[in-house]
N, C-alpha and C. Protein backbone atom coordinates (compact mmCIF):
# COMPACT_ATOMS: atom_id res chain seq x y z
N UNK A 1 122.61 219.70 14.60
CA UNK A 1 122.02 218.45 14.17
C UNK A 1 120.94 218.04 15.17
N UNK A 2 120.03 217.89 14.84
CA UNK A 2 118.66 217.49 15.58
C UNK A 2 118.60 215.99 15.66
N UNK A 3 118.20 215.49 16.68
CA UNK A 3 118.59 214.04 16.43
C UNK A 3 116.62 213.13 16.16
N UNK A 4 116.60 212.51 15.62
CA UNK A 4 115.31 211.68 15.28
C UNK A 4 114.25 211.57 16.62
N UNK A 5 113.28 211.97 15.92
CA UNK A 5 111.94 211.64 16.97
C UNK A 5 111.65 210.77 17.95
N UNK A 6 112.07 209.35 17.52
CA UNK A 6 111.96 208.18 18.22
C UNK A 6 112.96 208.14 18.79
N UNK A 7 114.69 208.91 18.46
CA UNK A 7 115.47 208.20 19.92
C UNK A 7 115.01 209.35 20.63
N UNK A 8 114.71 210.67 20.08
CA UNK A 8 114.12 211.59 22.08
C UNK A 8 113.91 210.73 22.46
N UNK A 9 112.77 210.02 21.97
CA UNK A 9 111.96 209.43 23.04
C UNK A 9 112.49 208.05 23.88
N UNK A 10 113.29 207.93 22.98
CA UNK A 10 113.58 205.97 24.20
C UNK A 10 114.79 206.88 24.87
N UNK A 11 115.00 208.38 25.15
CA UNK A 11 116.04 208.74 25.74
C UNK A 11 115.32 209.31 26.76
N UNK A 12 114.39 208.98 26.84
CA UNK A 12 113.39 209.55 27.92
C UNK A 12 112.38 208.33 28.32
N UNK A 13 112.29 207.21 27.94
CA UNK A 13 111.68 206.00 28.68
C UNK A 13 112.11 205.62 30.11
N UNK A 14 113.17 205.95 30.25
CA UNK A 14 113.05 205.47 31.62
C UNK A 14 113.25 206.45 32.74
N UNK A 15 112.66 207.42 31.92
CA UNK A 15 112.68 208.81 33.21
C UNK A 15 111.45 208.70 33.96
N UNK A 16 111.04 209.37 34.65
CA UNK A 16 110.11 209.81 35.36
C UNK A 16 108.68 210.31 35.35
N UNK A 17 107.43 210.09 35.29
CA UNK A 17 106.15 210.86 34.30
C UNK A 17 106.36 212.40 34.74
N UNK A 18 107.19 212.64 35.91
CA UNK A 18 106.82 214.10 36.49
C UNK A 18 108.08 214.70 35.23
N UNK A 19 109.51 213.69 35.31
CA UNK A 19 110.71 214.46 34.39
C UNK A 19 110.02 214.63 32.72
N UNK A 20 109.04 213.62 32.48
CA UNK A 20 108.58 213.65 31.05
C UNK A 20 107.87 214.84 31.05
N UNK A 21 107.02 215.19 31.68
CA UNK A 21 106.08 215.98 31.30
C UNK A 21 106.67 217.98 31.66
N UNK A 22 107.74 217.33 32.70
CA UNK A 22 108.39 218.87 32.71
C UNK A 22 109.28 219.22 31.35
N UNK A 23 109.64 217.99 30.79
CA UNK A 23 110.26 218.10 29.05
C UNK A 23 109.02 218.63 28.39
N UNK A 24 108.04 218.09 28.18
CA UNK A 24 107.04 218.19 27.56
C UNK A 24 106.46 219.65 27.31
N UNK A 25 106.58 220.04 29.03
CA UNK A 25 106.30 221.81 28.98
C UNK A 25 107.45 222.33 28.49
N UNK A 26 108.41 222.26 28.53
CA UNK A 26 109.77 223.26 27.87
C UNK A 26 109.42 222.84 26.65
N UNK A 27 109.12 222.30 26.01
CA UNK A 27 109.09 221.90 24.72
C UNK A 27 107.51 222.81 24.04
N UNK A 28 106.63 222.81 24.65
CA UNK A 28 105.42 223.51 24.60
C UNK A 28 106.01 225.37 24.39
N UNK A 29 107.05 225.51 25.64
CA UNK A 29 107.34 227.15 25.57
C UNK A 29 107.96 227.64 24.33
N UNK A 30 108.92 226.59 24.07
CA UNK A 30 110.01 226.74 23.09
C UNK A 30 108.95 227.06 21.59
N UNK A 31 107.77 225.80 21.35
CA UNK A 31 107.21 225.94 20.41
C UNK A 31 106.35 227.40 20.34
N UNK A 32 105.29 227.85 21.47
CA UNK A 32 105.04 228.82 21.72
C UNK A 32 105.75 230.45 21.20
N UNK A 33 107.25 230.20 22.09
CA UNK A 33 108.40 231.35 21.79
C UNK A 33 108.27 231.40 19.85
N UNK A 34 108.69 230.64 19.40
CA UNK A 34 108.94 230.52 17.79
C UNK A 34 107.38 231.20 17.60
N UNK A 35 106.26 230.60 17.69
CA UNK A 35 104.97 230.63 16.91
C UNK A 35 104.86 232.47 17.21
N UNK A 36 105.50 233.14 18.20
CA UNK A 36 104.93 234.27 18.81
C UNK A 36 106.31 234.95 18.38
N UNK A 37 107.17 234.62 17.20
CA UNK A 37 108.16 235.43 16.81
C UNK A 37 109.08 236.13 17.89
N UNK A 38 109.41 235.05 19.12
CA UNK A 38 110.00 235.49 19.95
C UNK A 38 111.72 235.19 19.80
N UNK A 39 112.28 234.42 18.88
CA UNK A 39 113.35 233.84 18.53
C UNK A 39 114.44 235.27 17.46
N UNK A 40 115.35 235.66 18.53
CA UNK A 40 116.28 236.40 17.83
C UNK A 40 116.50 236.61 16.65
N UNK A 41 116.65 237.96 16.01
CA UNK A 41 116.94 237.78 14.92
C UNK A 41 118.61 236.17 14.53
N UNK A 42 119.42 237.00 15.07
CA UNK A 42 120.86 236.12 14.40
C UNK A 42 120.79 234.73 14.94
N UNK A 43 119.68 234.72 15.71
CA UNK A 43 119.29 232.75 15.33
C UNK A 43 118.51 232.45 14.11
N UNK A 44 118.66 233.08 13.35
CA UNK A 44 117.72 232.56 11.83
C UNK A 44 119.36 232.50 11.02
N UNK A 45 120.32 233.10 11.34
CA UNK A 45 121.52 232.13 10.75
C UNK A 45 122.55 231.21 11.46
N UNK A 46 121.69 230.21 12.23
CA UNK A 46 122.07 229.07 12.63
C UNK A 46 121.84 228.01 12.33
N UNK A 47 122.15 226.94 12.32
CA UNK A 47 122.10 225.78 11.84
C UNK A 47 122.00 224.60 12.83
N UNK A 48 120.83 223.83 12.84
CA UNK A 48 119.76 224.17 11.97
C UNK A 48 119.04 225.08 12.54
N UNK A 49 118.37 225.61 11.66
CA UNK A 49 117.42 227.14 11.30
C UNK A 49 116.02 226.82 13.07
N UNK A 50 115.53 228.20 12.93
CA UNK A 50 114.96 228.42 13.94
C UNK A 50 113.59 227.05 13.43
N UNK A 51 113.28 227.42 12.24
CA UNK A 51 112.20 226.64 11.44
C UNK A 51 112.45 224.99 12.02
N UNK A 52 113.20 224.64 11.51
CA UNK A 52 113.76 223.19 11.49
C UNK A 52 113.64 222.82 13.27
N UNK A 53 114.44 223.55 13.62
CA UNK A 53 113.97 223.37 15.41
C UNK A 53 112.22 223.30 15.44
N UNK A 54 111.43 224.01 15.28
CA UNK A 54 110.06 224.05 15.80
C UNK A 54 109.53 223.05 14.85
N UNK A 55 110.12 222.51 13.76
CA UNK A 55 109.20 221.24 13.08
C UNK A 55 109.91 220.10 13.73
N UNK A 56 111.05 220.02 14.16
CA UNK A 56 111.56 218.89 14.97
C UNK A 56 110.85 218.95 16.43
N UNK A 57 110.84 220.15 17.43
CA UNK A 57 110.16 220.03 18.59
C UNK A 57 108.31 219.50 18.19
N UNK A 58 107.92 220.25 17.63
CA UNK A 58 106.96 219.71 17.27
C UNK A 58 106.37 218.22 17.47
N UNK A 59 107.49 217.43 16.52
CA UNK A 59 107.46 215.99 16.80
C UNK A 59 108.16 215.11 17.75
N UNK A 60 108.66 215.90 18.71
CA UNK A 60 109.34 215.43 19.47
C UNK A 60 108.09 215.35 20.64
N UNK A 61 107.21 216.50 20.38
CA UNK A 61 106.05 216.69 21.20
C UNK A 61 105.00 215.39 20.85
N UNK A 62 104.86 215.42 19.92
CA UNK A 62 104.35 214.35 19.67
C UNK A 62 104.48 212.68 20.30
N UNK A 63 105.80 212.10 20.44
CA UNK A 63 106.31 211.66 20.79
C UNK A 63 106.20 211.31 22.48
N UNK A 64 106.49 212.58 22.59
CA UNK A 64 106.51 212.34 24.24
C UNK A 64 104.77 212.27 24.69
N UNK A 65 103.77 212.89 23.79
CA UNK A 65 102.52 212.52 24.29
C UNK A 65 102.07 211.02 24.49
N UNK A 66 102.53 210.80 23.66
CA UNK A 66 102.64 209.06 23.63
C UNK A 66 103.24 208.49 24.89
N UNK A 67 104.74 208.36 25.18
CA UNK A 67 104.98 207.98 25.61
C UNK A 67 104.03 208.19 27.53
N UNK A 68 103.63 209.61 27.65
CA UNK A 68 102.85 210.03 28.88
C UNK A 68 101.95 208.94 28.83
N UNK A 69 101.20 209.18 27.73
CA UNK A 69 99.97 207.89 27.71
C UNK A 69 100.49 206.76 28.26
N UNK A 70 101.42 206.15 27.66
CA UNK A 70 101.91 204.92 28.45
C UNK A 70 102.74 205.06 30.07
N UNK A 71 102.71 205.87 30.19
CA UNK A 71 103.29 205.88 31.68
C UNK A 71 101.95 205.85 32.25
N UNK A 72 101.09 206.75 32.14
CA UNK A 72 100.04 206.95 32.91
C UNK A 72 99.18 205.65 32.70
N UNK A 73 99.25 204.84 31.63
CA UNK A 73 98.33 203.58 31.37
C UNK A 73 98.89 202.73 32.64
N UNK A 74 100.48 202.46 32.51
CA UNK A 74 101.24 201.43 33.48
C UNK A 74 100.86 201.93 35.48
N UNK A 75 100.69 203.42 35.38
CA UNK A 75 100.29 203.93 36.99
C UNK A 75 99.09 203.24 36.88
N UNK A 76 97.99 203.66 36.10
CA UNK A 76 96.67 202.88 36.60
C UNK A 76 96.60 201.49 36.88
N UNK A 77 97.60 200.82 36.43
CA UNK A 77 97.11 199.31 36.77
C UNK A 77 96.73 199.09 37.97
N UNK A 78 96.44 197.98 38.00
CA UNK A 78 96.35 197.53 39.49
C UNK A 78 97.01 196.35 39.79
């Protein structure tokens, strides 16, 4: 079970910009691994499917770009 886009993310608001963005890269490899048919065969009968993972990371990526933006908006203040 993959859990919704928006709680990743408030499960990661009060981490760190360095802990966000090291999520951010595992999440980049993972998508990478799938796009480059690097994902085992007998993980295509798991649940959920290899597919379903890389359209959920996907938006999970999404997500966390956002949230970077706002960390990095709140460092610049003055």
């Amino acid at each position: 079970m993959m859990i919704d886009p928006k709680t990743f993310r408030k499960s990661l608001e009060n981490e760190s910009l360095d802990t966000i963005i090291k999520e951010r890269d595992k999440l980049i490899r993972e998508i990478r691994r799938f796009e480059k048919n690097k994902i085992p065969q007998e993980d295509y009968t798991m649940d959920p499917s290899p597919e379903v993972i890389y359209l959920c990371n996907q938006e999970y990526l999404a997500e966390l770009c956002y949230l970077i933006n706002e960390k990095r908006r709140k460092l610049d203040k003055f």
